[in-house]
PDB file of N, CA and C in Angstrom:
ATOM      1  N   UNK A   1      -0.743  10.522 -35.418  1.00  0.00           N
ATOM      2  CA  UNK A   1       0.245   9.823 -34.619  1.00  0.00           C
ATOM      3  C   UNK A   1       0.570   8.505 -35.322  1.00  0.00           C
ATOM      4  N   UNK A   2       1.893   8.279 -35.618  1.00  0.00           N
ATOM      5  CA  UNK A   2       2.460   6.923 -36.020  1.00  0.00           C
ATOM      6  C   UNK A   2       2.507   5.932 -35.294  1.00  0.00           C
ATOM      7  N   UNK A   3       2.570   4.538 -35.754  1.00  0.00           N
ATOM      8  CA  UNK A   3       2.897   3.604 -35.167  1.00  0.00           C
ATOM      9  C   UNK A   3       3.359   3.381 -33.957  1.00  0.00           C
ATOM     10  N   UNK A   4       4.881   4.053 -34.280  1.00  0.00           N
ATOM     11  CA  UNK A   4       5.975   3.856 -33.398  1.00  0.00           C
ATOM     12  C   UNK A   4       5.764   4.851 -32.140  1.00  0.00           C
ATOM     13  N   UNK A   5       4.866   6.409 -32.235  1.00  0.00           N
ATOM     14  CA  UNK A   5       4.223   6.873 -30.787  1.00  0.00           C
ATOM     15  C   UNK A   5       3.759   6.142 -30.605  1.00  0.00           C
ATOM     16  N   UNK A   6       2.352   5.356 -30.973  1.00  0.00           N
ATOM     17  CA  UNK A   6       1.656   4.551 -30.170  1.00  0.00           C
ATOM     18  C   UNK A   6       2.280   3.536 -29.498  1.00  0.00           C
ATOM     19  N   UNK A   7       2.871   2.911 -29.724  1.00  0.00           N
ATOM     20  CA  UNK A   7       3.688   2.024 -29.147  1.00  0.00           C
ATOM     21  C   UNK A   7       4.882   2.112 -28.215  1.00  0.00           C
ATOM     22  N   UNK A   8       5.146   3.373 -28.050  1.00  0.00           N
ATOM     23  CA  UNK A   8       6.122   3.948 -27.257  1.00  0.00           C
ATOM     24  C   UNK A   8       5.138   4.632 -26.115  1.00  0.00           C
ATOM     25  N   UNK A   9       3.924   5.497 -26.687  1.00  0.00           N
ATOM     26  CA  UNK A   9       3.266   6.233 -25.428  1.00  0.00           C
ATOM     27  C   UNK A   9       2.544   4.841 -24.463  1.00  0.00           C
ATOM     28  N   UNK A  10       2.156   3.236 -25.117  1.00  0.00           N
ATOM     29  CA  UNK A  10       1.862   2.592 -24.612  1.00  0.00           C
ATOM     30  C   UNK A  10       2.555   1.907 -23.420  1.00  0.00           C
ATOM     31  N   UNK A  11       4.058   1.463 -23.928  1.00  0.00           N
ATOM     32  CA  UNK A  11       4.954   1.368 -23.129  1.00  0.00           C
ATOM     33  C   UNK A  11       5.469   2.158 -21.932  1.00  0.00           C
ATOM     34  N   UNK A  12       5.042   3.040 -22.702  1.00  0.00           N
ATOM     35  CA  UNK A  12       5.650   4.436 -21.386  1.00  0.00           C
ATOM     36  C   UNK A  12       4.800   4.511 -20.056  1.00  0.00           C
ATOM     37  N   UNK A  13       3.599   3.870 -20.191  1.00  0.00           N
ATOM     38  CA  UNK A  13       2.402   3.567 -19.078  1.00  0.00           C
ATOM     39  C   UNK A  13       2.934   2.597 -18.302  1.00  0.00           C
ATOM     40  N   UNK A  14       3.802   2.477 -17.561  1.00  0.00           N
ATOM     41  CA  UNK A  14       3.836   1.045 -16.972  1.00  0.00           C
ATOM     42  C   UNK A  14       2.959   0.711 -15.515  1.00  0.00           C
ATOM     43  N   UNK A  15       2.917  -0.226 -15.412  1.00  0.00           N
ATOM     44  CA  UNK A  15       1.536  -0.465 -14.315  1.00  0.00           C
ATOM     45  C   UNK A  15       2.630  -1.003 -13.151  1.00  0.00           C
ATOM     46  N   UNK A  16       3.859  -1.335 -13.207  1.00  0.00           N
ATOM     47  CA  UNK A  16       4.966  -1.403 -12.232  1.00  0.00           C
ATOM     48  C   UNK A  16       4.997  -0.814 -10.702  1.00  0.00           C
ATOM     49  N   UNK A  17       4.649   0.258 -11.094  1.00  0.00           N
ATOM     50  CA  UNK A  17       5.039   1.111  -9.993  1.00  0.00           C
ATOM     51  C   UNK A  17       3.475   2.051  -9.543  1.00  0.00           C
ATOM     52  N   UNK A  18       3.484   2.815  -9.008  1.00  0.00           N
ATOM     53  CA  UNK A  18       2.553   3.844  -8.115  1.00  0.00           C
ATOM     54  C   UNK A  18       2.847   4.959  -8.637  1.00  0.00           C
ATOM     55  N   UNK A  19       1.594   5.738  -9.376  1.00  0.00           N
ATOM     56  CA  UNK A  19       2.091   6.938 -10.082  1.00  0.00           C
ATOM     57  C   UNK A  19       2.505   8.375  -8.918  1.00  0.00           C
ATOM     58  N   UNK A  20       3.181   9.240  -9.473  1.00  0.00           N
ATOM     59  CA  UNK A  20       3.569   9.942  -8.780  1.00  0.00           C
ATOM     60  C   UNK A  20       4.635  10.181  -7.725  1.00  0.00           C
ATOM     61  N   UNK A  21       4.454  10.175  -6.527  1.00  0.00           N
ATOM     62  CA  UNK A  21       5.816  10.345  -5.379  1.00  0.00           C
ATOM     63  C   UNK A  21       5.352   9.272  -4.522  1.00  0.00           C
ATOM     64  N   UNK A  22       4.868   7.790  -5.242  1.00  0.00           N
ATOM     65  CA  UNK A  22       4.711   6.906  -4.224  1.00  0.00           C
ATOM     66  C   UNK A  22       6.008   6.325  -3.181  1.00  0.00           C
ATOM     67  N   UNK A  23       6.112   6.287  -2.379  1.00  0.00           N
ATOM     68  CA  UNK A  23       7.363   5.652  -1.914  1.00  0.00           C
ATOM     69  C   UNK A  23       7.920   6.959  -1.256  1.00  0.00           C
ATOM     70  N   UNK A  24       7.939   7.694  -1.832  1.00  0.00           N
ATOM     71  CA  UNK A  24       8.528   8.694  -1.198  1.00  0.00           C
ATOM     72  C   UNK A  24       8.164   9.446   0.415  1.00  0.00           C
ATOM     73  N   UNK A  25       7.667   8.878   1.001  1.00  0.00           N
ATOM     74  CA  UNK A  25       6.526   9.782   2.286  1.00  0.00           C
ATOM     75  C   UNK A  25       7.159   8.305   3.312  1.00  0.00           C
ATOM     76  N   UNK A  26       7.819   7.415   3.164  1.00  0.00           N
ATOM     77  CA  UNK A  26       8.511   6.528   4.311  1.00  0.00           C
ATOM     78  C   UNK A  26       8.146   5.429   4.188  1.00  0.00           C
ATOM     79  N   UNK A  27       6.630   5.194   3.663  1.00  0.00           N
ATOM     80  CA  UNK A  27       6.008   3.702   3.515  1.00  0.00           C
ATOM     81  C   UNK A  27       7.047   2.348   3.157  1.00  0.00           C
ATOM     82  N   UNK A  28       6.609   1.547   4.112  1.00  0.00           N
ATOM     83  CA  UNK A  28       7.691   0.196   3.771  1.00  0.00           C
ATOM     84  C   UNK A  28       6.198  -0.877   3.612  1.00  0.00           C
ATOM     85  N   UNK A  29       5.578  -0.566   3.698  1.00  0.00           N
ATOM     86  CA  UNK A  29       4.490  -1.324   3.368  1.00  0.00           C
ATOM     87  C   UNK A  29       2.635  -0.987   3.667  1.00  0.00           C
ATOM     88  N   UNK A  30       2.059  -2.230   3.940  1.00  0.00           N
ATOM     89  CA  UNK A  30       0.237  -1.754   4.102  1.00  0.00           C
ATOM     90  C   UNK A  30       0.048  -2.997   5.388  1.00  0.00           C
ATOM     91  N   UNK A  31      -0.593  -2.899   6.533  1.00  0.00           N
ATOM     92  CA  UNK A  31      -1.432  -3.765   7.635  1.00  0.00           C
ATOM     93  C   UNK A  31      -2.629  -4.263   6.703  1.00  0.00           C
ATOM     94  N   UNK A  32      -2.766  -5.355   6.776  1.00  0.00           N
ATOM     95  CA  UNK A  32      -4.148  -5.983   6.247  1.00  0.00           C
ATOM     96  C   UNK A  32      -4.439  -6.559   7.207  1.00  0.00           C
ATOM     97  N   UNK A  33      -6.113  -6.718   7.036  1.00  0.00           N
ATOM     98  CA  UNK A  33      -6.550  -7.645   7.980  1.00  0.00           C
ATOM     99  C   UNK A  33      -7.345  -8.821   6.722  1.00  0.00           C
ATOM    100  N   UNK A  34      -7.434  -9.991   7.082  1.00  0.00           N
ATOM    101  CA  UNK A  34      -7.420 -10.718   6.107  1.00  0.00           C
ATOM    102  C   UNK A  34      -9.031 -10.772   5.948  1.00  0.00           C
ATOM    103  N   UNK A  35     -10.224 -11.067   7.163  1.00  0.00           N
ATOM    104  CA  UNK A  35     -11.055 -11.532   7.185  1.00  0.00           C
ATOM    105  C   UNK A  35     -12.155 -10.429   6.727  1.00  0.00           C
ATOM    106  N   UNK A  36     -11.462  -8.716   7.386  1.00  0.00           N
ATOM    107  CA  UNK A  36     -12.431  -8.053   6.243  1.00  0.00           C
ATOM    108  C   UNK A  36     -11.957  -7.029   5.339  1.00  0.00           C
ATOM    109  N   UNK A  37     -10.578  -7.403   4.691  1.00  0.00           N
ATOM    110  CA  UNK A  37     -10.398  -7.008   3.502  1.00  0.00           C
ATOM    111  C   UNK A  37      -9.553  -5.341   3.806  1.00  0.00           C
ATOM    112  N   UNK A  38      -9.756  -5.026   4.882  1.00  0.00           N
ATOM    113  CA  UNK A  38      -9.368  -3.610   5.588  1.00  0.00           C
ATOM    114  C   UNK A  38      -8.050  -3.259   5.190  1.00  0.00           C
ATOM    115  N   UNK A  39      -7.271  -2.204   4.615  1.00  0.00           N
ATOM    116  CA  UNK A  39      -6.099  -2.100   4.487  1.00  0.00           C
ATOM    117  C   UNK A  39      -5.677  -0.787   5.197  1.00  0.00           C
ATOM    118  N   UNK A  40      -4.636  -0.315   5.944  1.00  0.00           N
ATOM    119  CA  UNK A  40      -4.023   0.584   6.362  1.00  0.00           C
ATOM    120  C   UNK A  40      -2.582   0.812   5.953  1.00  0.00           C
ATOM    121  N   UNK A  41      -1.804   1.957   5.213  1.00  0.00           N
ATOM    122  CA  UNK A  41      -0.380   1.714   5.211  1.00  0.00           C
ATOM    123  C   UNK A  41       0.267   2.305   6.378  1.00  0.00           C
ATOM    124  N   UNK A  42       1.396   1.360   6.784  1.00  0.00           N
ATOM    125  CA  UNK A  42       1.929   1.862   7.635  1.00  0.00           C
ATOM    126  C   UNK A  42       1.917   3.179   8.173  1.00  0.00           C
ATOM    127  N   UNK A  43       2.251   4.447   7.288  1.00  0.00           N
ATOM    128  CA  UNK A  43       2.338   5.467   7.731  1.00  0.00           C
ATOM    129  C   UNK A  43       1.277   6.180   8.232  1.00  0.00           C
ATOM    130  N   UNK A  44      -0.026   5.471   7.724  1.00  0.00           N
ATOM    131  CA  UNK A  44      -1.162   6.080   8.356  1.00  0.00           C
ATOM    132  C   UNK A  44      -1.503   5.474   9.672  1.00  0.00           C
ATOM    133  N   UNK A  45      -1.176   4.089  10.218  1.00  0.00           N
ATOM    134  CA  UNK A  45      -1.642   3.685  11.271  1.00  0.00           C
ATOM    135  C   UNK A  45      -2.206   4.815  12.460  1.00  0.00           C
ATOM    136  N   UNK A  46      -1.157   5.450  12.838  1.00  0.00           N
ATOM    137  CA  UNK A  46      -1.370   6.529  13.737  1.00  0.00           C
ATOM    138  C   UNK A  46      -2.196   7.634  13.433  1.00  0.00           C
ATOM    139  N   UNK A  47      -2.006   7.823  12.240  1.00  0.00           N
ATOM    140  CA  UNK A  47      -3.191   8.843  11.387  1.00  0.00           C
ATOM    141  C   UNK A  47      -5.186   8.566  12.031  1.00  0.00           C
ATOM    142  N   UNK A  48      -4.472   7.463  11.860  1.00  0.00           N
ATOM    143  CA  UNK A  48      -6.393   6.367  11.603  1.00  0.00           C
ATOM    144  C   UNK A  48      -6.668   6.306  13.051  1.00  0.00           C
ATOM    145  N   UNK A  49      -5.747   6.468  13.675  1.00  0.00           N
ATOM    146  CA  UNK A  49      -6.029   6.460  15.661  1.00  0.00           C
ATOM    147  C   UNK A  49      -5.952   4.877  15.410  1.00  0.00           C
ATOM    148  N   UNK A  50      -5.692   3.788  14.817  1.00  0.00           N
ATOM    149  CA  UNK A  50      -5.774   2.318  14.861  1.00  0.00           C
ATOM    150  C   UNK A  50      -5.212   1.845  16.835  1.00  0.00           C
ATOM    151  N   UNK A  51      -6.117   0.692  17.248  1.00  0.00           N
ATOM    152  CA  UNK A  51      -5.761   0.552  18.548  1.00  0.00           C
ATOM    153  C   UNK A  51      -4.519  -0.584  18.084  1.00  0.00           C
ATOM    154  N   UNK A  52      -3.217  -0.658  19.270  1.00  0.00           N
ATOM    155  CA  UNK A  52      -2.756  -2.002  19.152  1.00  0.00           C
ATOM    156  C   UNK A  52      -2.764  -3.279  19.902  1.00  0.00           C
ATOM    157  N   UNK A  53      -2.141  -4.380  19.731  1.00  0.00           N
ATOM    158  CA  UNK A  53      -2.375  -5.251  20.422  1.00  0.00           C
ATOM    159  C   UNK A  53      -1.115  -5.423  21.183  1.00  0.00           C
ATOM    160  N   UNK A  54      -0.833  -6.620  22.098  1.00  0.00           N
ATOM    161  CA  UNK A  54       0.355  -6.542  23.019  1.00  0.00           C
ATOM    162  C   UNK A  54       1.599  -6.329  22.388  1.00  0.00           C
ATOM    163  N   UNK A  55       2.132  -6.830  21.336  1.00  0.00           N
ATOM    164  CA  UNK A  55       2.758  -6.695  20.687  1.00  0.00           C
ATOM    165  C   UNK A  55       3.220  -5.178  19.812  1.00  0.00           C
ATOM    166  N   UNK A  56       2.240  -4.573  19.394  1.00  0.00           N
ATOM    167  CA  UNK A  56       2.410  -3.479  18.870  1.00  0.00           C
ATOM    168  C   UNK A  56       1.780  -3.264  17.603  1.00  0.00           C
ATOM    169  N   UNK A  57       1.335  -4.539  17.404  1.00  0.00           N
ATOM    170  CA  UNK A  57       0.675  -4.864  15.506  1.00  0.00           C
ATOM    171  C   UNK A  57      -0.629  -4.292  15.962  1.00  0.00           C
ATOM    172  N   UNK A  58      -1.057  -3.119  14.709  1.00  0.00           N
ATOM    173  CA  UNK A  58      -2.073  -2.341  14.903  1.00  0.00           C
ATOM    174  C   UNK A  58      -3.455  -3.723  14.724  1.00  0.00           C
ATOM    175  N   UNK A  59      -4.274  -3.467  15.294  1.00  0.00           N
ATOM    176  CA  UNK A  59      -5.501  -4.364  15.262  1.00  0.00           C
ATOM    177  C   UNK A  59      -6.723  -3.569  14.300  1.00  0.00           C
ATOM    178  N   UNK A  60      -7.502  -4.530  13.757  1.00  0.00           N
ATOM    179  CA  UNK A  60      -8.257  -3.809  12.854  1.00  0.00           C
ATOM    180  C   UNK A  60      -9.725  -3.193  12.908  1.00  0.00           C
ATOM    181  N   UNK A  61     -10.155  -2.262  12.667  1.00  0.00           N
ATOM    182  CA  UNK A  61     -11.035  -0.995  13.607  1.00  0.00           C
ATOM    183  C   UNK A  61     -12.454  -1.869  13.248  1.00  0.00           C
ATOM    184  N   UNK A  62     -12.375  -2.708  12.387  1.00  0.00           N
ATOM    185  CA  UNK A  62     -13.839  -3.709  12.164  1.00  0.00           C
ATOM    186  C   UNK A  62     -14.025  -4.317  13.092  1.00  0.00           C
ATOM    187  N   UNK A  63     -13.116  -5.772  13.260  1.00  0.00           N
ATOM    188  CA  UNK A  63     -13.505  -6.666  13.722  1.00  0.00           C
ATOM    189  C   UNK A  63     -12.501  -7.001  14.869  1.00  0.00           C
ATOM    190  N   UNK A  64     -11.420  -5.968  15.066  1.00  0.00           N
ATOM    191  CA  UNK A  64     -10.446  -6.149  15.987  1.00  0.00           C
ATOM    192  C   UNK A  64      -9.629  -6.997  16.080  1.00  0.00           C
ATOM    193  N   UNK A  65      -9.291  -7.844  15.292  1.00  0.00           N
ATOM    194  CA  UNK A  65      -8.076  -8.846  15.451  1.00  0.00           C
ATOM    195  C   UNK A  65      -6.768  -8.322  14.899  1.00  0.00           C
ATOM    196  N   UNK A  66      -6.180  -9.083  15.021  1.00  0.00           N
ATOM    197  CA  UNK A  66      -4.461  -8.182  14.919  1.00  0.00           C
ATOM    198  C   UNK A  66      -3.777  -8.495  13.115  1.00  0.00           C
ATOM    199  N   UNK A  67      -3.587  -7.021  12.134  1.00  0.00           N
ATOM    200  CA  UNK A  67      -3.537  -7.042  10.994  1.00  0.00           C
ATOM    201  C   UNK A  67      -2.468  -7.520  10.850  1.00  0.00           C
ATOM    202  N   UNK A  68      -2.469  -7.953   9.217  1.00  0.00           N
ATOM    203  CA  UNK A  68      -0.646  -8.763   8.911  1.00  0.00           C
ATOM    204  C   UNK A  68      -0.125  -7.792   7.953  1.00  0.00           C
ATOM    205  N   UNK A  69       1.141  -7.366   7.853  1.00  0.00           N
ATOM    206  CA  UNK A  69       1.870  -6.376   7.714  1.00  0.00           C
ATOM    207  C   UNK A  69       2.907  -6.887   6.352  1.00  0.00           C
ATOM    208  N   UNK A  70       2.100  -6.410   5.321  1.00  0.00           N
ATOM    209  CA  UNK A  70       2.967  -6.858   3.990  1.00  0.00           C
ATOM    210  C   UNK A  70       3.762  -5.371   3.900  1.00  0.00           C
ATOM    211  N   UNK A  71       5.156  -6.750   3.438  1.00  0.00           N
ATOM    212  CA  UNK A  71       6.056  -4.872   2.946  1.00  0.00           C
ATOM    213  C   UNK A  71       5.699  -4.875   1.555  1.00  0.00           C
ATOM    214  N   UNK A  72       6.101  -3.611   0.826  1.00  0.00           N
ATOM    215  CA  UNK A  72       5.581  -3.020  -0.437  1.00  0.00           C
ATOM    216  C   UNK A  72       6.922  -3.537  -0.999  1.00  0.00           C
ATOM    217  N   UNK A  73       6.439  -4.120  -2.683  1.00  0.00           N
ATOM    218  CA  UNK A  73       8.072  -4.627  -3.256  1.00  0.00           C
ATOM    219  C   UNK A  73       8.196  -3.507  -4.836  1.00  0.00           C
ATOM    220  N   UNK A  74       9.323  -3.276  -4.594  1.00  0.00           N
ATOM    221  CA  UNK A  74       9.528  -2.481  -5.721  1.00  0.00           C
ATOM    222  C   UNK A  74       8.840  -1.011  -5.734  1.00  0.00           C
ATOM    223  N   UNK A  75       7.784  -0.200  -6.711  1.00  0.00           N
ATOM    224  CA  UNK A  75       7.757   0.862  -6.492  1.00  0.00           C
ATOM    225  C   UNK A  75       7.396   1.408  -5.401  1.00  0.00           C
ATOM    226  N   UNK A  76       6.990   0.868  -4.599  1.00  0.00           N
ATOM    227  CA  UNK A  76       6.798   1.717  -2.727  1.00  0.00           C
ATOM    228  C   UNK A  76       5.296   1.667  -2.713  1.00  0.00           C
ATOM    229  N   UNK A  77       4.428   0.931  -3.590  1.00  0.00           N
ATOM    230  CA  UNK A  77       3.211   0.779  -3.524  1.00  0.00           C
ATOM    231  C   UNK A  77       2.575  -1.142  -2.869  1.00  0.00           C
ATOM    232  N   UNK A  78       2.248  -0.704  -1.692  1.00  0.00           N
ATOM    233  CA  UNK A  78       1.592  -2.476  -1.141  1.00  0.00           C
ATOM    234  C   UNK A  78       0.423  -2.088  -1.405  1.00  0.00           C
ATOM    235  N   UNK A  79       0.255  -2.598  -2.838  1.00  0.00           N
ATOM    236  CA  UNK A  79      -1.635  -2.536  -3.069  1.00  0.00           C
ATOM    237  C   UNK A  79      -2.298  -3.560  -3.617  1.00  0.00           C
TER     238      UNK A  79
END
């Protein structure tokens, strides 16, 4: 392999995005909870049985306080 593959198959890796059909399944983002690190993406909330709070913001199955809701930017991955 030459130079110019290596340097092209390197490029071709980009760490940008979420390999595969990320984004594709509805996700607009991930619930975090800050204090223990817990992440849920949106689309699983209901998956996970997560309880909510008055509002509707899923609360977190550790320590129960109410998660903060980053949207995902660019390839459809909030990680």
């Amino acid at each position: 392999m030459g130079i110019f593959e290596t340097v092209t198959d390197a490029l071709a890796g980009s760490t940008g995005t979420a390999p595969g059909a990320a984004g594709d399944d509805g996700s607009e983002g991930a619930y975090w909870c800050d204090d223990c690190g817990v992440r849920v993406r949106d689309v699983d909330v209901d998956d996970e049985g997560l309880d909510r709070d008055a509002e509707g913001t899923p609360t977190c199955p550790d320590c129960g306080d109410a998660m903060r809701f980053e949207r995902a930017t660019g390839g459809g991955c909030a990680c």
